[in-house]
C-alpha atoms as a PDB file:
ATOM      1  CA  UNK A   1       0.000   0.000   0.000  1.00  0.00           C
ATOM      2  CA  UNK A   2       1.657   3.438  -1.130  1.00  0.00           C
ATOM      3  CA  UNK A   3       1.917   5.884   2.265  1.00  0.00           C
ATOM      4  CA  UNK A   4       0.512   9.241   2.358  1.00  0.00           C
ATOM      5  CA  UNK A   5       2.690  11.688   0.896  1.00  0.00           C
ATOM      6  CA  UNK A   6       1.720  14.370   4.258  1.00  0.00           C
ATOM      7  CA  UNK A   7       1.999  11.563   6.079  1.00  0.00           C
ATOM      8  CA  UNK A   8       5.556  11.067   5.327  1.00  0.00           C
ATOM      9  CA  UNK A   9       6.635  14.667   5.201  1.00  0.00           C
ATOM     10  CA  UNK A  10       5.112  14.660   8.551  1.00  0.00           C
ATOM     11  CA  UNK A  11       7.271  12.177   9.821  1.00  0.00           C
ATOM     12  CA  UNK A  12      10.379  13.445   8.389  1.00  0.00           C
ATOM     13  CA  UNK A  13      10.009  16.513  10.555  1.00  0.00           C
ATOM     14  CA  UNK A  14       9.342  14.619  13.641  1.00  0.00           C
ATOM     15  CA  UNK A  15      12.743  12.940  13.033  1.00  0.00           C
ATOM     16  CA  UNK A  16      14.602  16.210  12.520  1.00  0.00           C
ATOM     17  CA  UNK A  17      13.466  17.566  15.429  1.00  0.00           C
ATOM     18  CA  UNK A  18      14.052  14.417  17.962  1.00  0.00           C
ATOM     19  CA  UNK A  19      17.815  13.888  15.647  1.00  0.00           C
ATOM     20  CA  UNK A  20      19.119  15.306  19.367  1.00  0.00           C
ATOM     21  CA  UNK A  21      17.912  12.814  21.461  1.00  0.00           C
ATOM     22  CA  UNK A  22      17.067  10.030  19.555  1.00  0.00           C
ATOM     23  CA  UNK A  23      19.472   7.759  17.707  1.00  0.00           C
ATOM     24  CA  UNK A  24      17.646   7.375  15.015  1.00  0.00           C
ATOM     25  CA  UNK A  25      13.685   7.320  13.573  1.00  0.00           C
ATOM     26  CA  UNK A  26      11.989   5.055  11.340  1.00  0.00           C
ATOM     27  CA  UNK A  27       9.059   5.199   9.083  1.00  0.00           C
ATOM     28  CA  UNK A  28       8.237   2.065   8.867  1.00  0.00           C
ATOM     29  CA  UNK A  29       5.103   1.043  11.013  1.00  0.00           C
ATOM     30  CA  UNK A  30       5.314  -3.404  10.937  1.00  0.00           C
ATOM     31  CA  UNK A  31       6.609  -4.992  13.471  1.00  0.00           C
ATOM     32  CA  UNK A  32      10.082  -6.217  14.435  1.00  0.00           C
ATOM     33  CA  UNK A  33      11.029  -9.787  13.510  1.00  0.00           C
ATOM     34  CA  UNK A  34      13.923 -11.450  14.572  1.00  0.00           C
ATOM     35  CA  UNK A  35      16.041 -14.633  13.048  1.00  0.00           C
ATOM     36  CA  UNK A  36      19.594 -16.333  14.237  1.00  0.00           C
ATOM     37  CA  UNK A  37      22.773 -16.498  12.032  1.00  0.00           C
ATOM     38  CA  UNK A  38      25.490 -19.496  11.831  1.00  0.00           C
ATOM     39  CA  UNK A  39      27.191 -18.554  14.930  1.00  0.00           C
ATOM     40  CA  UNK A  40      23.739 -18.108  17.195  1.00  0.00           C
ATOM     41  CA  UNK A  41      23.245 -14.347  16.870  1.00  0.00           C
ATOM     42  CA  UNK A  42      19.781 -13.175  16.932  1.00  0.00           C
ATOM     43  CA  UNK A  43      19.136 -10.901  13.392  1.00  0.00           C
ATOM     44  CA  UNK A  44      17.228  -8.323  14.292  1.00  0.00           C
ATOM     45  CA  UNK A  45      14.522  -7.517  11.117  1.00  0.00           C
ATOM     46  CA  UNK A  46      12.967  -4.077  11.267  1.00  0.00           C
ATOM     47  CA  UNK A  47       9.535  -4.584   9.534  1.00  0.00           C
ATOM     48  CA  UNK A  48       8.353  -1.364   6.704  1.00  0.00           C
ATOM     49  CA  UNK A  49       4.657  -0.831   6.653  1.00  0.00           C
ATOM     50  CA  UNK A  50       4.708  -1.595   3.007  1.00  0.00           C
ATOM     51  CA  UNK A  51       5.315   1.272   1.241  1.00  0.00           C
ATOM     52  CA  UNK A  52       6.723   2.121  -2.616  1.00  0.00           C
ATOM     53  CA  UNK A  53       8.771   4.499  -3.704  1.00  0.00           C
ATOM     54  CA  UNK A  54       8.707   5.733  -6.971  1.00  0.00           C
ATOM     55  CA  UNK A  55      10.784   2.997  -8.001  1.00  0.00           C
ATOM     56  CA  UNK A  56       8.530   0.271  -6.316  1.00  0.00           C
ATOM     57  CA  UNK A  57      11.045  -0.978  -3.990  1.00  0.00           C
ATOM     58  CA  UNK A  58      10.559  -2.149  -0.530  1.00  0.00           C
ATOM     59  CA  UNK A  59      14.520  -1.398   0.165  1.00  0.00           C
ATOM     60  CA  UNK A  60      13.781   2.713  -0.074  1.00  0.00           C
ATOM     61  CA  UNK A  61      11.110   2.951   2.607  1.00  0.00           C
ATOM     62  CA  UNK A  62      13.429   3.897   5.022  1.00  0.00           C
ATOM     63  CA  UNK A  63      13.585   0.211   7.226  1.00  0.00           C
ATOM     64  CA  UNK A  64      15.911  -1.885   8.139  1.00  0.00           C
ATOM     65  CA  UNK A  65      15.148  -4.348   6.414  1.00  0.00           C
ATOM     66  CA  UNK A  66      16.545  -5.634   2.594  1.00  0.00           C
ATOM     67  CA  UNK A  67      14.530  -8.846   0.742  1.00  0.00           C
ATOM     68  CA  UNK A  68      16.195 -10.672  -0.953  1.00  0.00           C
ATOM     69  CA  UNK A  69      14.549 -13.113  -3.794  1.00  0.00           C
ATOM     70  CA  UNK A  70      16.288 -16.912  -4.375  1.00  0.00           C
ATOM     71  CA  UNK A  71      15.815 -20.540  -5.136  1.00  0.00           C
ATOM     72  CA  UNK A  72      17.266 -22.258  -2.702  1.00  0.00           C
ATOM     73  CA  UNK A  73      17.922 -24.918  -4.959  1.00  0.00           C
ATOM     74  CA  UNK A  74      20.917 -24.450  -6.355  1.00  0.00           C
ATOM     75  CA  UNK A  75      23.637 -25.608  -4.490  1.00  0.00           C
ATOM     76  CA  UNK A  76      26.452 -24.479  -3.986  1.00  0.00           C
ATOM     77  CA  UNK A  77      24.801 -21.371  -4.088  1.00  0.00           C
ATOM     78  CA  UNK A  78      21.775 -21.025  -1.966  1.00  0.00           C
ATOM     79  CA  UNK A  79      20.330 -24.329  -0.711  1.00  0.00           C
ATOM     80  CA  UNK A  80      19.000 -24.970   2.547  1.00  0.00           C
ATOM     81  CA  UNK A  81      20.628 -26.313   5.457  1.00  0.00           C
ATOM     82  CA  UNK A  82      19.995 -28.718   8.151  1.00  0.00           C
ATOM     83  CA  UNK A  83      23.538 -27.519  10.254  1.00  0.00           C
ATOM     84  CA  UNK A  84      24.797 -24.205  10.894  1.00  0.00           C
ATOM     85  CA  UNK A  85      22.643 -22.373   8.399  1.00  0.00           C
ATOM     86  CA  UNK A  86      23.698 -19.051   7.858  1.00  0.00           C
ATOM     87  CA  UNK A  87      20.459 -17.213   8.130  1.00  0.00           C
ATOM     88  CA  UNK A  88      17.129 -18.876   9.246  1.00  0.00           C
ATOM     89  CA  UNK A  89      17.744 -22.006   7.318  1.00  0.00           C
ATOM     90  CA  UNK A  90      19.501 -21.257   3.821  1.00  0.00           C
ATOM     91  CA  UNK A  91      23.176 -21.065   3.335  1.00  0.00           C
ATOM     92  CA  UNK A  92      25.335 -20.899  -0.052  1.00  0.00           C
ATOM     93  CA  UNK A  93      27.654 -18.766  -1.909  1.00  0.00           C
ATOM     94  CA  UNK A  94      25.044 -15.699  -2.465  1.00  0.00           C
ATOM     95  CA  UNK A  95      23.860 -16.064   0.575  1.00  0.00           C
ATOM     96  CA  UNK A  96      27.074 -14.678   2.115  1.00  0.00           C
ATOM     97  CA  UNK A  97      27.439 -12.460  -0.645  1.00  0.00           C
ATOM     98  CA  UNK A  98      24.022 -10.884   0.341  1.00  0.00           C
ATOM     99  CA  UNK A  99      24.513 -10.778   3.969  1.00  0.00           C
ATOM    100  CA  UNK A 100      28.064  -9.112   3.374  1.00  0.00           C
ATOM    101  CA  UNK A 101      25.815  -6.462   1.155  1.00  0.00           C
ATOM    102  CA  UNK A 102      23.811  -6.266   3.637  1.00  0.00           C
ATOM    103  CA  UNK A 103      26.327  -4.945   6.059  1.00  0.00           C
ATOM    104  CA  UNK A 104      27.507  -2.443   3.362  1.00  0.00           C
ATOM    105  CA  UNK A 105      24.048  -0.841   2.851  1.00  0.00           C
ATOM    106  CA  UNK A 106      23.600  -1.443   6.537  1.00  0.00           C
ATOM    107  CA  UNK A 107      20.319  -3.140   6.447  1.00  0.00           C
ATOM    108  CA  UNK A 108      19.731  -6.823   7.496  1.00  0.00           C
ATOM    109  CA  UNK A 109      18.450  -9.345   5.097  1.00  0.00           C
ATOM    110  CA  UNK A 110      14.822 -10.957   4.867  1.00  0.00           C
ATOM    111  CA  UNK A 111      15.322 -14.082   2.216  1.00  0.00           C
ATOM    112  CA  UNK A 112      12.155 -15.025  -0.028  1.00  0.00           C
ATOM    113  CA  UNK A 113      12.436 -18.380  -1.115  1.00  0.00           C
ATOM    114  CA  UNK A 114      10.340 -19.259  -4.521  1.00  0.00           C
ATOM    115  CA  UNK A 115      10.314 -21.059  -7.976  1.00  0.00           C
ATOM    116  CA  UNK A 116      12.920 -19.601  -9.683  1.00  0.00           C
ATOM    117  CA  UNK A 117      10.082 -18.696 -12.439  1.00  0.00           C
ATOM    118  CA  UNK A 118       8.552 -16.771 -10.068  1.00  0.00           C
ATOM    119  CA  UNK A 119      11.366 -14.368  -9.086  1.00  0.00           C
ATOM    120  CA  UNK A 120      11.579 -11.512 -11.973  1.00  0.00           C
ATOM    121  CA  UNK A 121       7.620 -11.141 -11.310  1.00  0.00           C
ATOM    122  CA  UNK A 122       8.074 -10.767  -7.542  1.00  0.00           C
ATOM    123  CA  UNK A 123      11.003  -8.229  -8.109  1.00  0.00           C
ATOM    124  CA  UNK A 124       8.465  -6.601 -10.702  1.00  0.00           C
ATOM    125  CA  UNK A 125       5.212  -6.376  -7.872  1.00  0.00           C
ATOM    126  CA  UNK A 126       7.601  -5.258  -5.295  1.00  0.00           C
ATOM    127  CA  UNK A 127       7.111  -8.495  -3.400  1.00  0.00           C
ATOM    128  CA  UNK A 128      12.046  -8.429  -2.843  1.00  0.00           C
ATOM    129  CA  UNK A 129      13.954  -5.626  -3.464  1.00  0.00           C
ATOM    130  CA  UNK A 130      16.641  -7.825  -5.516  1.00  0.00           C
ATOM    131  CA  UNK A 131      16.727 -11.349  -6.477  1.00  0.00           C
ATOM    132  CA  UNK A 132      20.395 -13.509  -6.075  1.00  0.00           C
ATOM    133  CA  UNK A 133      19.918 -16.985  -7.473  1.00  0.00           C
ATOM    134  CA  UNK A 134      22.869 -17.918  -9.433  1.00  0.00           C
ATOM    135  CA  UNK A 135      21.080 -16.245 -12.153  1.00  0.00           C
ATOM    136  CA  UNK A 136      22.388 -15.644 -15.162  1.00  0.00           C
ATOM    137  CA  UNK A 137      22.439 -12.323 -17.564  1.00  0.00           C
ATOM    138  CA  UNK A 138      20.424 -12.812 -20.598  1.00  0.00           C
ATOM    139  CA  UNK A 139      18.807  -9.956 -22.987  1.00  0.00           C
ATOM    140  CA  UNK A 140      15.676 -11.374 -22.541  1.00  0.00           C
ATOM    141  CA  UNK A 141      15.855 -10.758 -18.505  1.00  0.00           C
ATOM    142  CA  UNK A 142      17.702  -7.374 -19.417  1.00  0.00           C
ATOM    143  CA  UNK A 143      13.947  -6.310 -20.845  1.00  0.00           C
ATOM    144  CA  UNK A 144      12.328  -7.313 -16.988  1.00  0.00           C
ATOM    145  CA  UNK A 145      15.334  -6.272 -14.683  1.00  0.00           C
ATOM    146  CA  UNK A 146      18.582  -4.476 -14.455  1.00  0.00           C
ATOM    147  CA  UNK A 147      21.490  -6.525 -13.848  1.00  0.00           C
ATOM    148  CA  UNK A 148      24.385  -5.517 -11.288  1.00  0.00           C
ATOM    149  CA  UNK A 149      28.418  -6.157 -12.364  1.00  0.00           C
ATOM    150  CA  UNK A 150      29.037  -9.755 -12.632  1.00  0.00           C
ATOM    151  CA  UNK A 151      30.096 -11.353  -9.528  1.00  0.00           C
ATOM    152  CA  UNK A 152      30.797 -14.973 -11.135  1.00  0.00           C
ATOM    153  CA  UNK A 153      31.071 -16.466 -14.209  1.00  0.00           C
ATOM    154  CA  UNK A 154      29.696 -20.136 -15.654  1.00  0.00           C
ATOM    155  CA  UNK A 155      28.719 -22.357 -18.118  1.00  0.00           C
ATOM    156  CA  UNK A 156      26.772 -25.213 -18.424  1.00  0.00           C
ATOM    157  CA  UNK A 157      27.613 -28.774 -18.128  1.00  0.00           C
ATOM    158  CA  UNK A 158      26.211 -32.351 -19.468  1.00  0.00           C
ATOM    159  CA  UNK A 159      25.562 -34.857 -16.455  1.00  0.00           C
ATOM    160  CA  UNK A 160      25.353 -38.647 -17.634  1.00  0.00           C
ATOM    161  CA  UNK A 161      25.680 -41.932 -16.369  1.00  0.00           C
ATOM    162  CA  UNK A 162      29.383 -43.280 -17.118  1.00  0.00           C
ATOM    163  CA  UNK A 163      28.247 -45.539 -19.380  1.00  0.00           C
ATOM    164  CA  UNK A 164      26.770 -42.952 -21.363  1.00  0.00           C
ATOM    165  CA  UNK A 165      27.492 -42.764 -25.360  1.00  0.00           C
ATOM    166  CA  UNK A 166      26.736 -38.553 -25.104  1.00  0.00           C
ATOM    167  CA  UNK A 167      30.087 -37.036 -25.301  1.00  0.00           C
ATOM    168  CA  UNK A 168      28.954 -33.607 -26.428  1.00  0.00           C
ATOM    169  CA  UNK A 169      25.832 -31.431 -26.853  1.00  0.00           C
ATOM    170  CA  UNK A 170      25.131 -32.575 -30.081  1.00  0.00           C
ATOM    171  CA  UNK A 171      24.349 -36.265 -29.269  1.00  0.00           C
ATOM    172  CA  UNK A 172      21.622 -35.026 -27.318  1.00  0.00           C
ATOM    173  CA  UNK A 173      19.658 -34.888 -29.913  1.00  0.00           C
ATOM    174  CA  UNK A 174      16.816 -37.010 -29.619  1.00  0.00           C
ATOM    175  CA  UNK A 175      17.499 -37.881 -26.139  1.00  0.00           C
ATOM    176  CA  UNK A 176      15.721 -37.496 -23.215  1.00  0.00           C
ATOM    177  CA  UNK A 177      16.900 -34.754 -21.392  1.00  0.00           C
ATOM    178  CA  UNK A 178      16.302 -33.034 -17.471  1.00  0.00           C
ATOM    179  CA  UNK A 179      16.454 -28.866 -17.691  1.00  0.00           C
ATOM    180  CA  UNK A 180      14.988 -27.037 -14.490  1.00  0.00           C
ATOM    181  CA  UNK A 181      12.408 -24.300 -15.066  1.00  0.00           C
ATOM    182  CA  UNK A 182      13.354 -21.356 -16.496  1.00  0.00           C
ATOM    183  CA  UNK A 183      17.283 -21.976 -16.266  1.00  0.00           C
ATOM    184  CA  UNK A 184      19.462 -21.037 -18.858  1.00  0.00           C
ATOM    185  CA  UNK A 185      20.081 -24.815 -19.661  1.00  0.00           C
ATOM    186  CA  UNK A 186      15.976 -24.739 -20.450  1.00  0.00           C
ATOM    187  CA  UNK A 187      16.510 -21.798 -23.093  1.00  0.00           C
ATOM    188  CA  UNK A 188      19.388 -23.222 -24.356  1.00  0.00           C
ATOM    189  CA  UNK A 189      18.133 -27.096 -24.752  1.00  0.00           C
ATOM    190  CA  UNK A 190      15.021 -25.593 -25.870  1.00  0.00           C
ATOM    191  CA  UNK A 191      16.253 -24.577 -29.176  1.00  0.00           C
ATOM    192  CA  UNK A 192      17.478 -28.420 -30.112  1.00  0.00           C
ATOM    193  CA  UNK A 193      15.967 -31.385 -30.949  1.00  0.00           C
ATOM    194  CA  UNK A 194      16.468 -33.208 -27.189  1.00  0.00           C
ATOM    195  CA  UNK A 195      12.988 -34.141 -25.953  1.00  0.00           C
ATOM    196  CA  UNK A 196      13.128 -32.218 -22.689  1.00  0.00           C
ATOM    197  CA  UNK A 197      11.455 -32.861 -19.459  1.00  0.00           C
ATOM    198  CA  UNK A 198      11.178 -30.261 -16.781  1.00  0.00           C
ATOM    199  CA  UNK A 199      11.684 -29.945 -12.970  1.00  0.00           C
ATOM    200  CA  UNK A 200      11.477 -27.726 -10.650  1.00  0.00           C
ATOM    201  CA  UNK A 201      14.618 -28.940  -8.787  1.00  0.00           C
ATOM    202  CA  UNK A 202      18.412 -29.723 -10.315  1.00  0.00           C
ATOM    203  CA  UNK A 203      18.128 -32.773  -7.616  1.00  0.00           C
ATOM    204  CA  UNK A 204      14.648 -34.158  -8.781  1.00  0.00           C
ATOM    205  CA  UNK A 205      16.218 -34.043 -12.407  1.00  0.00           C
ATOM    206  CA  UNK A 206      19.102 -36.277 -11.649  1.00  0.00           C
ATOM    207  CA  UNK A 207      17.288 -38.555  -9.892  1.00  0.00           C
ATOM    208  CA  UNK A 208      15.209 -39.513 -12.689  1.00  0.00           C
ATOM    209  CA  UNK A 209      18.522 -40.067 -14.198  1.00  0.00           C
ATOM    210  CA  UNK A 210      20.058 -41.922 -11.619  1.00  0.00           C
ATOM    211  CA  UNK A 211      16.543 -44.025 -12.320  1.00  0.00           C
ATOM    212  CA  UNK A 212      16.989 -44.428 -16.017  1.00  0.00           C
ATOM    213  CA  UNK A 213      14.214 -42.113 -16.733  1.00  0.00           C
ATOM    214  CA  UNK A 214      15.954 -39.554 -18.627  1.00  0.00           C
ATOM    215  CA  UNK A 215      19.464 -39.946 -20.160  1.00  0.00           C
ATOM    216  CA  UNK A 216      21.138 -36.411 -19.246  1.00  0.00           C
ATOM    217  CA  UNK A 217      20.775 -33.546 -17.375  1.00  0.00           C
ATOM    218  CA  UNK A 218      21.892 -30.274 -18.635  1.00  0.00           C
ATOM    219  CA  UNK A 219      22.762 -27.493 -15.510  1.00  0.00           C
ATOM    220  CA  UNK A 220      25.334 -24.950 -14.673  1.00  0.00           C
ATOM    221  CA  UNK A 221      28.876 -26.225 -13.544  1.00  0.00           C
ATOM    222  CA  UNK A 222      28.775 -25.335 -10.204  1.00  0.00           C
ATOM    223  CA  UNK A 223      25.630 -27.385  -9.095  1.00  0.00           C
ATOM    224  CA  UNK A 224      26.032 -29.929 -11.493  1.00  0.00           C
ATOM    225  CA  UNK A 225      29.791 -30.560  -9.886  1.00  0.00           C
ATOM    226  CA  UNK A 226      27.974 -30.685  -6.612  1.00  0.00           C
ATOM    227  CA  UNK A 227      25.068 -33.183  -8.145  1.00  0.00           C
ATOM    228  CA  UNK A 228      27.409 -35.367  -9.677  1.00  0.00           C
ATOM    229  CA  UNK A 229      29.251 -36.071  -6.278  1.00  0.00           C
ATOM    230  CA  UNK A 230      26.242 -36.717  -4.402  1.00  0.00           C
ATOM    231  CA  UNK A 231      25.602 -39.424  -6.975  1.00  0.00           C
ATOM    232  CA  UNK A 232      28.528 -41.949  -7.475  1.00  0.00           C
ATOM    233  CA  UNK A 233      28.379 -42.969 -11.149  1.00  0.00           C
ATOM    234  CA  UNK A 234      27.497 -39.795 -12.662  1.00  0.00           C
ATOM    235  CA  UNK A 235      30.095 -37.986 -14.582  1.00  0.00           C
ATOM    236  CA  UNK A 236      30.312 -34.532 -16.534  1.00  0.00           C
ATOM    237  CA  UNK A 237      30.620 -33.928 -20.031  1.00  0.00           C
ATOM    238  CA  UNK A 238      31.907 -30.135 -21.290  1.00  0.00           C
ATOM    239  CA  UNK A 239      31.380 -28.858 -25.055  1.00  0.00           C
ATOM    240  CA  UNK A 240      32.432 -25.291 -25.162  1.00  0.00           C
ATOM    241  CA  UNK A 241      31.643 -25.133 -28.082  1.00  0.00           C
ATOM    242  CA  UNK A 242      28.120 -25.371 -27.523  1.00  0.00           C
ATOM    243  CA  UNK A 243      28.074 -23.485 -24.194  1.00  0.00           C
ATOM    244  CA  UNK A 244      29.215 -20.237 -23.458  1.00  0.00           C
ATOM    245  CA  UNK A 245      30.466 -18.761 -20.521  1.00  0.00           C
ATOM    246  CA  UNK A 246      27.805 -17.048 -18.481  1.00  0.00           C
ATOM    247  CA  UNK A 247      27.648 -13.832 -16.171  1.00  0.00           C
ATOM    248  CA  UNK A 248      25.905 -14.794 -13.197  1.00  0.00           C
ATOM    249  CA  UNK A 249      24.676 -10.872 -11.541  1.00  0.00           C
ATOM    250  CA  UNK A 250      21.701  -9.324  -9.060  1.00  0.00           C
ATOM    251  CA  UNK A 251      18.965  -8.185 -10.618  1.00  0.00           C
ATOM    252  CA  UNK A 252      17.271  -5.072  -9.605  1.00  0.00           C
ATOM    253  CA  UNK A 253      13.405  -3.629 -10.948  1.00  0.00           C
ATOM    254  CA  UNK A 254      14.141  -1.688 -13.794  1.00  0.00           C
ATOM    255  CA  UNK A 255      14.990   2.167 -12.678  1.00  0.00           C
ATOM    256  CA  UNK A 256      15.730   1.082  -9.182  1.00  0.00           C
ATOM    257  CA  UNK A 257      19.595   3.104 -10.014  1.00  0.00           C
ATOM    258  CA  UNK A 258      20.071   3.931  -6.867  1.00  0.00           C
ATOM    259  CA  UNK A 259      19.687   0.816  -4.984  1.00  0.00           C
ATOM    260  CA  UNK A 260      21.440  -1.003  -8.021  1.00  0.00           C
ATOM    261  CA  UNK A 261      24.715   1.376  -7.750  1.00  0.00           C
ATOM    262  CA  UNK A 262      24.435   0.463  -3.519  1.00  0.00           C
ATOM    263  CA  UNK A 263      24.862  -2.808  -4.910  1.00  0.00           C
ATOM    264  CA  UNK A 264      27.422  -2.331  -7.694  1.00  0.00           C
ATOM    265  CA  UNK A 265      29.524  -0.595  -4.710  1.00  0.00           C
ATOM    266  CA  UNK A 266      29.468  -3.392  -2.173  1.00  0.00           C
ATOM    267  CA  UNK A 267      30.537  -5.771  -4.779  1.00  0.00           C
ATOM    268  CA  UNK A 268      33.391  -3.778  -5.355  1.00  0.00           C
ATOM    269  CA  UNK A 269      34.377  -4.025  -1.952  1.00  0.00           C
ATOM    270  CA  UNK A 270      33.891  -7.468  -1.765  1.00  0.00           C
ATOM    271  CA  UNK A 271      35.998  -8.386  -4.957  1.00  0.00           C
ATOM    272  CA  UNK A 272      38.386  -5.995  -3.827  1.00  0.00           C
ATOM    273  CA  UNK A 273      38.832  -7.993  -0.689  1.00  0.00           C
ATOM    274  CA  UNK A 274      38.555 -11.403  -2.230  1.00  0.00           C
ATOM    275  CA  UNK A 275      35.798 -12.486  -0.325  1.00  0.00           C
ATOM    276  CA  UNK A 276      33.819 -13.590  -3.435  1.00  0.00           C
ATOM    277  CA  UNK A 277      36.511 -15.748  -4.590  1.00  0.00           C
ATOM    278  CA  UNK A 278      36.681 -16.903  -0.829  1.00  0.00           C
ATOM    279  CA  UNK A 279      33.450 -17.641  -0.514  1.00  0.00           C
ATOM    280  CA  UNK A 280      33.551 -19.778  -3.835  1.00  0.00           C
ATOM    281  CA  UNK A 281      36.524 -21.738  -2.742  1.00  0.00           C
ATOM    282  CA  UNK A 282      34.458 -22.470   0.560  1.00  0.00           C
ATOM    283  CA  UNK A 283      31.362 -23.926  -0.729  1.00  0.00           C
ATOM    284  CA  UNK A 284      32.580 -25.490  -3.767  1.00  0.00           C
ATOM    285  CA  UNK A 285      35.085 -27.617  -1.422  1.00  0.00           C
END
């Protein structure tokens, strides 16, 4: 619901004028929520009352409070977890990427966890002020979102049995082949002649192949590495010549500069630092 522009002028003065006694006033009229981190802390959420900016972002009401948009379903990169967790229960590479932002813009992070169809439209409505999930940077999403600097780049991979005759993309043709919803490996399979099942979950996928239901499973590297050694007897098969590298970057609503160049600066910082390559190296062990 969009505030009352009096309403809001109104409480900017009342903050001016307590600035002397007060450490600090918000707008926002929800109530507090709280959550733990990995090491036990309790993550203090300062709810917003719901209100849009010009820009339709929850982030610019003035709270304490960032959401953040995923599918926790892509491991190593968000997933959720059963030990140490390292907010509420979802953990993964841009999960400590966000909560580092976080710190930067000096709000705390709220996580939205959805189909990863579903996350462009709920960046769109307003419903998280960014969406992280390993996602990659296509033209097509360019036209929905804008994209921060890359913060990691992949391609996709071939997962097969190691009996398996498919050595490159091209014997997939006619084969029957596991994409999840809406990832690149869907737009890109898509456009062959592999007869293509979907899923909504990289693990559901290979475990009709582990079953003999499908005979590949086309995914980026990183999860598929992680898939693969879950599953003894699965092996990966590269063609880059038939898969390009890809920019994996935030996405933003469209106009939203100001939160986006936030953003843009605290992944400066963080590449500066090495943490992103850190992080990597950490979950990818």
């Amino acid at each position: 619901m969009k505030g009352n522009l009096f309403t809001k002028l109104a409480l900017v003065a009342i903050c001016a004028v307590m600035a002397l006694s007060l450490a600090g006033c918000n707008s926002g009229g929800g109530e507090d929520s709280t959550g733990t981190n990995a090491g036990g802390e309790v993550v203090e959420s300062i709810g917003t009352d719901g209100s849009e900016s010009g820009e339709g972002s929850a982030a610019s009401t003035g709270g304490g409070e960032i959401i953040m948009g995923t599918n926790a379903e892509f491991a190593p990169f968000e997933f959720v977890a059963t030990e140490n967790p390292l907010i509420d229960n979802f953990d993964g590479i841009d999960i400590a990427i966000a909560l580092e932002i976080g710190k930067e813009l000096g709000k705390s992070i709220k996580i939205e966890n959805m189909p990863f169809d579903s996350l462009l439209v709920a960046l769109e409505t307003g419903k998280v002020d960014f969406v992280m999930a390993g996602m990659t940077v296509t033209e097509e999403r360019k036209q929905n979102a804008d994209f921060s600097n890359t913060y990691y780049v992949a391609k996709q991979v071939i997962i097969v049995p190691e009996a398996s005759e498919v050595k490159s993309a091209a014997d997939l043709n006619g084969k029957a082949v596991g994409v999840v919803l809406g990832y690149t490996g869907d737009m890109i399979m898509s456009e062959t002649e592999a007869v293509l099942t979907r899923y909504n979950k990289g693990a559901d996928a290979v475990m009709d192949l582990v079953n003999g239901k499908i005979d590949a499973v086309v995914i980026d590297s990183a999860p598929a590495a992680s898939l693969a050694a879950k599953n003894p007897g699965l092996v990966l098969v590269e063609d880059a010549a038939a898969f390009e590298n890809e920019e994996y970057a935030i996405a933003v609503k469209k106009g939203n500069t100001e939160l986006l160049n936030e953003i843009n600066a605290a992944l400066q910082k963080l590449q500066d630092a090495g943490a992103i390559e850190a992080f990597g190296q950490k979950y990818q062990e």
